[in-house]
Structures are given as C-alpha cells and as structure tokens.
Protein backbone atom coordinates (compact mmCIF):
# COMPACT_ATOMS: atom_id res chain seq x y z
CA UNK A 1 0.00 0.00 0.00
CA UNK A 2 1.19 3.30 -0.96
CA UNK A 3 0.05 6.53 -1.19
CA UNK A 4 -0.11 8.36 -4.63
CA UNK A 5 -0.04 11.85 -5.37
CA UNK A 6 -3.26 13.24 -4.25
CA UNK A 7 -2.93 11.41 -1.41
CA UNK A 8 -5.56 8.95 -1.35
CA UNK A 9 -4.30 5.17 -0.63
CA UNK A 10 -3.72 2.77 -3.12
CA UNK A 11 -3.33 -0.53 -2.95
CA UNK A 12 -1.15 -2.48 -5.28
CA UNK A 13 -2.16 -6.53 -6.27
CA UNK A 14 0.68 -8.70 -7.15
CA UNK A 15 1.00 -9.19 -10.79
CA UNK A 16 -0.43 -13.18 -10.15
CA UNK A 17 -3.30 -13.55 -12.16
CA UNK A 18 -6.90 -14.45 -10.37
CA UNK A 19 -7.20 -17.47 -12.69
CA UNK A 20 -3.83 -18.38 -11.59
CA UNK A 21 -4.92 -18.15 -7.37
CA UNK A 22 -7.95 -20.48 -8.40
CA UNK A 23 -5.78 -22.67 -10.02
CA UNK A 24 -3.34 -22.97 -6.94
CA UNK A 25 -6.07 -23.24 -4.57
CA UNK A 26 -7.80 -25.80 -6.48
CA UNK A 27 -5.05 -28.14 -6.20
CA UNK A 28 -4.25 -27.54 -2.87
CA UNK A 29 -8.07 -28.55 -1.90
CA UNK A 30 -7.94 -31.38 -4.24
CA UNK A 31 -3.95 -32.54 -2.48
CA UNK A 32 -5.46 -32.03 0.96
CA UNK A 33 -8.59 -34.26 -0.18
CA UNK A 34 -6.15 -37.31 -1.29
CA UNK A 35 -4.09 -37.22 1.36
CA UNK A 36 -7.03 -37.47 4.00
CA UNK A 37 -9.06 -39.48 1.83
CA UNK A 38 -6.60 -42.17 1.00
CA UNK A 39 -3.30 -42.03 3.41
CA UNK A 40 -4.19 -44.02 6.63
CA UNK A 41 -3.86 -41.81 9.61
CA UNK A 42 -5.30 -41.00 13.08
CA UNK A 43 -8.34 -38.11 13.20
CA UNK A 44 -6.26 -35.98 14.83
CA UNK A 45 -3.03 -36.06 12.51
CA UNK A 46 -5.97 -35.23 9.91
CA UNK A 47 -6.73 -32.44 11.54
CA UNK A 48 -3.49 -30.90 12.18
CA UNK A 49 -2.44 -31.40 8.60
CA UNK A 50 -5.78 -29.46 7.59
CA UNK A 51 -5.25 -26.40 10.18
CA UNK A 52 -1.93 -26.23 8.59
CA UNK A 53 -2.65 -26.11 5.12
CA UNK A 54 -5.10 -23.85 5.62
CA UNK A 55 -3.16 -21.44 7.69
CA UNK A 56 -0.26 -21.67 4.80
CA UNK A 57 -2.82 -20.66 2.21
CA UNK A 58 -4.34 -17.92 3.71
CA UNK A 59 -1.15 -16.38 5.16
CA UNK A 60 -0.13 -16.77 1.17
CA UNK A 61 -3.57 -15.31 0.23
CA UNK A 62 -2.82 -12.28 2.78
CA UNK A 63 0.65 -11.50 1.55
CA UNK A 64 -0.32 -11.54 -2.04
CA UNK A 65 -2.84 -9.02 -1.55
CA UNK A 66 -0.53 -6.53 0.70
CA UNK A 67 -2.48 -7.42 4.35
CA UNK A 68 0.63 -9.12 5.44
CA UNK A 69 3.66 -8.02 5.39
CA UNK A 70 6.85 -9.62 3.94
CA UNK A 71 8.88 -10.10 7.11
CA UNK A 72 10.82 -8.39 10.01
CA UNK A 73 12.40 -4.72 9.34
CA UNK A 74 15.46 -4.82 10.95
C-alpha cells in the first residue's frame, strides 16, 4: 500500500493472475482431499495437517494481496 499523489491510498495486487490463485487453490483442496481421503492416519493427525494447510494458504492469500507483510524490518 502506498500513497499516490493526491494522497488517497492505493493498494497495489501482485501481478499473479486471479485465474492463476484459483488454479493454486484448487489443487491444494484437491492434495489435501487425497491425502485425508486415501493415506491411513489418526483423526487428529488429519486435523493438524488441515489447520496447517489452511493457515499456509491464507497467510499466502494475505501477503499476495498486501495485508501481510513480507517479514521483520530490521
């Protein structure tokens, strides 16, 4: 996010196409689907392995857009 001349605040996408997010999380729902649909586990590995996929997407989905930064100013 930056602000432009006038002043008003403008936020800036990345240059990853919406067709191209879809795609990703497509697969990523349809990886996470095998893997819990056809690797043996416990419920609660399941579980954990869901939570962290889909914390690793949307932190993805948040830094693509700007909401999250892209680490620690030192």
């Amino acid at each position: 996010m930056v602000l432009n001349k006038g002043g008003t605040l403008v936020v800036f996408l990345a240059t990853i196409p919406i067709i191209q997010i879809l795609v990703v999380l497509v697969i990523a729902g349809v990886v996470l689907w095998l893997v819990e649909s056809y690797i043996p586990m416990a419920a609660p590995f399941k579980v954990v392995i869901r939570v962290v996929v889909i914390l690793l997407l949307c932190l993805w989905l948040l830094s693509l857009f700007g909401l999250l930064g892209t680490g620690i100013n030192v």
